[in-house]
N, C-alpha and C. Protein backbone atom coordinates (compact mmCIF):
# COMPACT_ATOMS: atom_id res chain seq x y z
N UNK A 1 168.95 -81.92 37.75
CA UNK A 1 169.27 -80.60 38.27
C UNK A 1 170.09 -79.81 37.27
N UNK A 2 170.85 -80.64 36.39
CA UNK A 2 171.87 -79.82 35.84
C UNK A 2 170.73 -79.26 34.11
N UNK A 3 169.76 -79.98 34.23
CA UNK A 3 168.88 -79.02 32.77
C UNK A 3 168.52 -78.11 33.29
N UNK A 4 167.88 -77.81 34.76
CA UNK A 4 167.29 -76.51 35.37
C UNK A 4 168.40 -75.55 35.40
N UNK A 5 169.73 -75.66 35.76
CA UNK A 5 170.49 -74.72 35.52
C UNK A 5 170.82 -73.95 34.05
N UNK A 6 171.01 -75.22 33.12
CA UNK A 6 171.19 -74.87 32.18
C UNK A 6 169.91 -73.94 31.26
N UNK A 7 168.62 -74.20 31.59
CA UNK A 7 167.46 -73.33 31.39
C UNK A 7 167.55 -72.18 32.17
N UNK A 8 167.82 -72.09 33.52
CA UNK A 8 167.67 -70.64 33.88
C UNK A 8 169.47 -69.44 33.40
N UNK A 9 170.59 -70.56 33.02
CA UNK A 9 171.05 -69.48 32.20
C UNK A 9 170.59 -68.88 31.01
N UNK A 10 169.99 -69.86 30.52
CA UNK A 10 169.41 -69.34 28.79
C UNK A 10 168.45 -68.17 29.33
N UNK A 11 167.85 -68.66 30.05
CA UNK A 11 166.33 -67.09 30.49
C UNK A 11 166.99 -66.27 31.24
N UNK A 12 168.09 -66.38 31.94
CA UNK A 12 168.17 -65.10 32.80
C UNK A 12 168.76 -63.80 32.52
N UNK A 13 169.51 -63.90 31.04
CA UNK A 13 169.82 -62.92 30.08
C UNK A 13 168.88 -61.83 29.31
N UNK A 14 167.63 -63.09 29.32
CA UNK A 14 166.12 -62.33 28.04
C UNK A 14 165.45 -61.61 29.71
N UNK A 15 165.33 -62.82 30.62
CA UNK A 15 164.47 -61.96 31.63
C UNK A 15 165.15 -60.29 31.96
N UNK A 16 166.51 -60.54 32.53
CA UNK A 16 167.54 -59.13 32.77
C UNK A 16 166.76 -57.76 31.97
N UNK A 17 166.79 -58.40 30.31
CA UNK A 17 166.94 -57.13 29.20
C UNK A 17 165.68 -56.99 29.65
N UNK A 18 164.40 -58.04 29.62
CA UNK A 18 162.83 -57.01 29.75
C UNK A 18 163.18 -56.21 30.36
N UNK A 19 163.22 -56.86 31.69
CA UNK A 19 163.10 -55.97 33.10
C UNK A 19 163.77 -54.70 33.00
N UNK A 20 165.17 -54.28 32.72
CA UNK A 20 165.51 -53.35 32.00
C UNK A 20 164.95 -52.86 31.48
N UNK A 21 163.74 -53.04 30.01
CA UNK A 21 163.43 -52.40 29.49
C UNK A 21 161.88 -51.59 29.96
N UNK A 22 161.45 -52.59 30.97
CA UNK A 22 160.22 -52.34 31.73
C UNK A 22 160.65 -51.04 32.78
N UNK A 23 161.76 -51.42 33.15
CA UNK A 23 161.94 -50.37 34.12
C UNK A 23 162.05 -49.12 33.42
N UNK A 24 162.96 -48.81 31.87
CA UNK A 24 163.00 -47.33 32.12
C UNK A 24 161.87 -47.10 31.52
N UNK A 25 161.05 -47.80 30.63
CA UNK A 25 159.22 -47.08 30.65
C UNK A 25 158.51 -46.49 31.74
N UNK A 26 159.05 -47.42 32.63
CA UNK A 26 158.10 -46.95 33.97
C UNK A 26 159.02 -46.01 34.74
N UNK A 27 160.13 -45.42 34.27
CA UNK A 27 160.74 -44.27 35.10
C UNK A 27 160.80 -43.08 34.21
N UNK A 28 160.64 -43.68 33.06
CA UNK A 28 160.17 -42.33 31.94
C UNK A 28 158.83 -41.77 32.45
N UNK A 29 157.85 -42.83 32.65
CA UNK A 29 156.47 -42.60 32.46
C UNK A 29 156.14 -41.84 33.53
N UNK A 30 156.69 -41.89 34.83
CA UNK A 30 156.36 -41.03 35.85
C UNK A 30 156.38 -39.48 35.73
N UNK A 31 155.83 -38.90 36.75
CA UNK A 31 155.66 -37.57 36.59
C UNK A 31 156.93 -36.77 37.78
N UNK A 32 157.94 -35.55 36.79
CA UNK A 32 158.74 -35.34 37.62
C UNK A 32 158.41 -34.47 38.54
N UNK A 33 158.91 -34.43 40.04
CA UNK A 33 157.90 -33.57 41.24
C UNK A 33 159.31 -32.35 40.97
N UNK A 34 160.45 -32.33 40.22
CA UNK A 34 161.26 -31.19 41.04
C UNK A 34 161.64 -30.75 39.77
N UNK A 35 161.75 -29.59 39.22
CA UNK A 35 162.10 -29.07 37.83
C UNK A 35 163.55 -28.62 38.27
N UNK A 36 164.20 -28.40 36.94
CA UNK A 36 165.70 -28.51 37.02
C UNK A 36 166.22 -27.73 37.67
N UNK A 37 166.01 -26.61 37.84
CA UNK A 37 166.49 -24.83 38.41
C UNK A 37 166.62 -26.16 39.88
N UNK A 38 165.97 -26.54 40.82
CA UNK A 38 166.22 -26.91 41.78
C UNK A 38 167.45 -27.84 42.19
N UNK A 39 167.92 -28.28 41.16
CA UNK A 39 169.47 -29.26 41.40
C UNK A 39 170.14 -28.19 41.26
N UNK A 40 170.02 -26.76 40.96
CA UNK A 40 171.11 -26.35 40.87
C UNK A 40 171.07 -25.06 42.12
N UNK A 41 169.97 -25.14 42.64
CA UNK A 41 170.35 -24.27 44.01
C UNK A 41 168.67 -23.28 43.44
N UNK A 42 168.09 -23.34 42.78
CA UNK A 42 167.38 -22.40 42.41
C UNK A 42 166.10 -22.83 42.75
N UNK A 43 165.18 -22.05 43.33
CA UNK A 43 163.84 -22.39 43.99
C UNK A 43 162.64 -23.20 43.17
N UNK A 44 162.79 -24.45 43.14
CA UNK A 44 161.45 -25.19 42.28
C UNK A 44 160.29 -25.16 42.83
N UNK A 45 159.88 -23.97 43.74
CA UNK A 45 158.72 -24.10 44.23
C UNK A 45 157.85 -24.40 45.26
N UNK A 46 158.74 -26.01 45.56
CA UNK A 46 158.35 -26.74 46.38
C UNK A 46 157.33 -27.19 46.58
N UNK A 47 156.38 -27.29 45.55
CA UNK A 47 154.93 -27.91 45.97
C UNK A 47 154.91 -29.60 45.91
N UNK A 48 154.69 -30.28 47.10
CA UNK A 48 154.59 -31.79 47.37
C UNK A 48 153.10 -32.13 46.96
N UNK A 49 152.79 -33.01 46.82
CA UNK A 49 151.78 -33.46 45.73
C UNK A 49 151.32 -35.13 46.53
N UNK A 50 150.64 -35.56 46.89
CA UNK A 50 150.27 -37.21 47.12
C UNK A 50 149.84 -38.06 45.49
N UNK A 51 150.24 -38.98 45.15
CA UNK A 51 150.27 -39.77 44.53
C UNK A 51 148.81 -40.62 44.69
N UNK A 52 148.35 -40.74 43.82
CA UNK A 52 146.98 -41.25 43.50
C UNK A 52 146.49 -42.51 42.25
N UNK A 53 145.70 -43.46 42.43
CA UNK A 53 145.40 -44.03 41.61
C UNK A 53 146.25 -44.69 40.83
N UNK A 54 146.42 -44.39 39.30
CA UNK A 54 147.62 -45.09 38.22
C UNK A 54 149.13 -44.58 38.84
N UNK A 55 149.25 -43.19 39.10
CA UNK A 55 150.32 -42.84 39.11
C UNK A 55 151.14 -43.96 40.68
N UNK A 56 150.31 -43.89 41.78
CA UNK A 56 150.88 -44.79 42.54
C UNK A 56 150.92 -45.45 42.35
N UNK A 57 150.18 -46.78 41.20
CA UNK A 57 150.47 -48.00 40.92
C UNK A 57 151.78 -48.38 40.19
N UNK A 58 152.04 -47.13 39.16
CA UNK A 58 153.28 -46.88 38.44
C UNK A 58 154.88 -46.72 39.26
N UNK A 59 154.26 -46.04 40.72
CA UNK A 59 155.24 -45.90 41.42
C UNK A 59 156.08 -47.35 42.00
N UNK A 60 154.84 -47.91 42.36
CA UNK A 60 155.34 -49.09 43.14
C UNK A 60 155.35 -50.21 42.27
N UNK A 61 155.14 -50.35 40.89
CA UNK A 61 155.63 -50.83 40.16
C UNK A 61 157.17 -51.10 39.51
N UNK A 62 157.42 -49.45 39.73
CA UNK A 62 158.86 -49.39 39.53
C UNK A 62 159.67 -49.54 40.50
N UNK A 63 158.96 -49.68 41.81
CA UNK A 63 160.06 -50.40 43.04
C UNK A 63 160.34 -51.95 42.93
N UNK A 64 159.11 -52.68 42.24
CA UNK A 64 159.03 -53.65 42.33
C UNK A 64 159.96 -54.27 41.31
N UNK A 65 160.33 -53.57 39.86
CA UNK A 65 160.41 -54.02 38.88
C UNK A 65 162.43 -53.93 39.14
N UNK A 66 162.43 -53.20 39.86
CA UNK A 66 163.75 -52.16 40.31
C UNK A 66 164.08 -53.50 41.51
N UNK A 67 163.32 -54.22 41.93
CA UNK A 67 163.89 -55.48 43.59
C UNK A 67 164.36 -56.28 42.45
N UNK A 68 163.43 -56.63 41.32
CA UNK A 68 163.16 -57.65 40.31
C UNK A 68 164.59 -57.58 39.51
N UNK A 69 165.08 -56.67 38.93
CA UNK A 69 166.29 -56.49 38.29
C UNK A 69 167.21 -56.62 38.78
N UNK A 70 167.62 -55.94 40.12
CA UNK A 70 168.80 -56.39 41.42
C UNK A 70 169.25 -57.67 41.61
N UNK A 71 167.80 -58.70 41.77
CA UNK A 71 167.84 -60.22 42.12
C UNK A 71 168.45 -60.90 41.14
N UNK A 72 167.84 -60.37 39.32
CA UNK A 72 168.17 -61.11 38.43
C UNK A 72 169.56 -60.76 37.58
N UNK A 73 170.23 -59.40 38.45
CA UNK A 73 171.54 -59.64 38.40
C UNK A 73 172.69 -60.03 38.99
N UNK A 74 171.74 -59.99 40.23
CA UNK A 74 172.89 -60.98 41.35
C UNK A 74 172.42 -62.47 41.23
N UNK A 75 171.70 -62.84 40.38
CA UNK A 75 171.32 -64.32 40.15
C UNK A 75 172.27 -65.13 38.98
N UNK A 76 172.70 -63.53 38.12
CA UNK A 76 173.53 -63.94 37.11
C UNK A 76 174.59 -64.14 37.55
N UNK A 77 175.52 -63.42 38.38
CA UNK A 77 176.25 -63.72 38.80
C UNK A 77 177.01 -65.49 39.35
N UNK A 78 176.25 -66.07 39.46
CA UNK A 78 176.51 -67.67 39.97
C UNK A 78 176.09 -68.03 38.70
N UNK A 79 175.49 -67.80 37.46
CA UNK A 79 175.23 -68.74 36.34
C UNK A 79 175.68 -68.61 35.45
């Protein structure tokens, strides 16, 4: 038991950084729905849009990748 620990500290540092690095590709890569004038009180328009094809796969990719990073830093935590 005590090599399995000692292996998942060595990986859970390299896994952390991918995932990190997976995530902000895939939050770069998305498409933004609200242009800036709107954080600041100024009318963006408002046109809502449904998500289709790649772009939803991208979406829920980055939820997934986003559970994935949470776990593997509260995993670090005990190792």
């Amino acid at each position: 038991m005590g090599a399995r620990m000692e292996l998942l500290a060595k990986i859970l540092p390299v896994a952390q950084i991918a995932l990190a690095g997976l995530l902000i590709a895939s939050i770069l890569l998305q498409r933004s729905e609200e242009s800036l004038s709107s954080a600041f009180g100024g009318s963006g328009g408002g046109v809502f849009y449904a998500k289709r094809g790649l772009e939803k796969k991208l979406f829920v990719a980055t939820i997934v990748l986003a559970i994935l990073f949470g776990l593997a830093s509260l995993l670090s935590l005990f190792f």
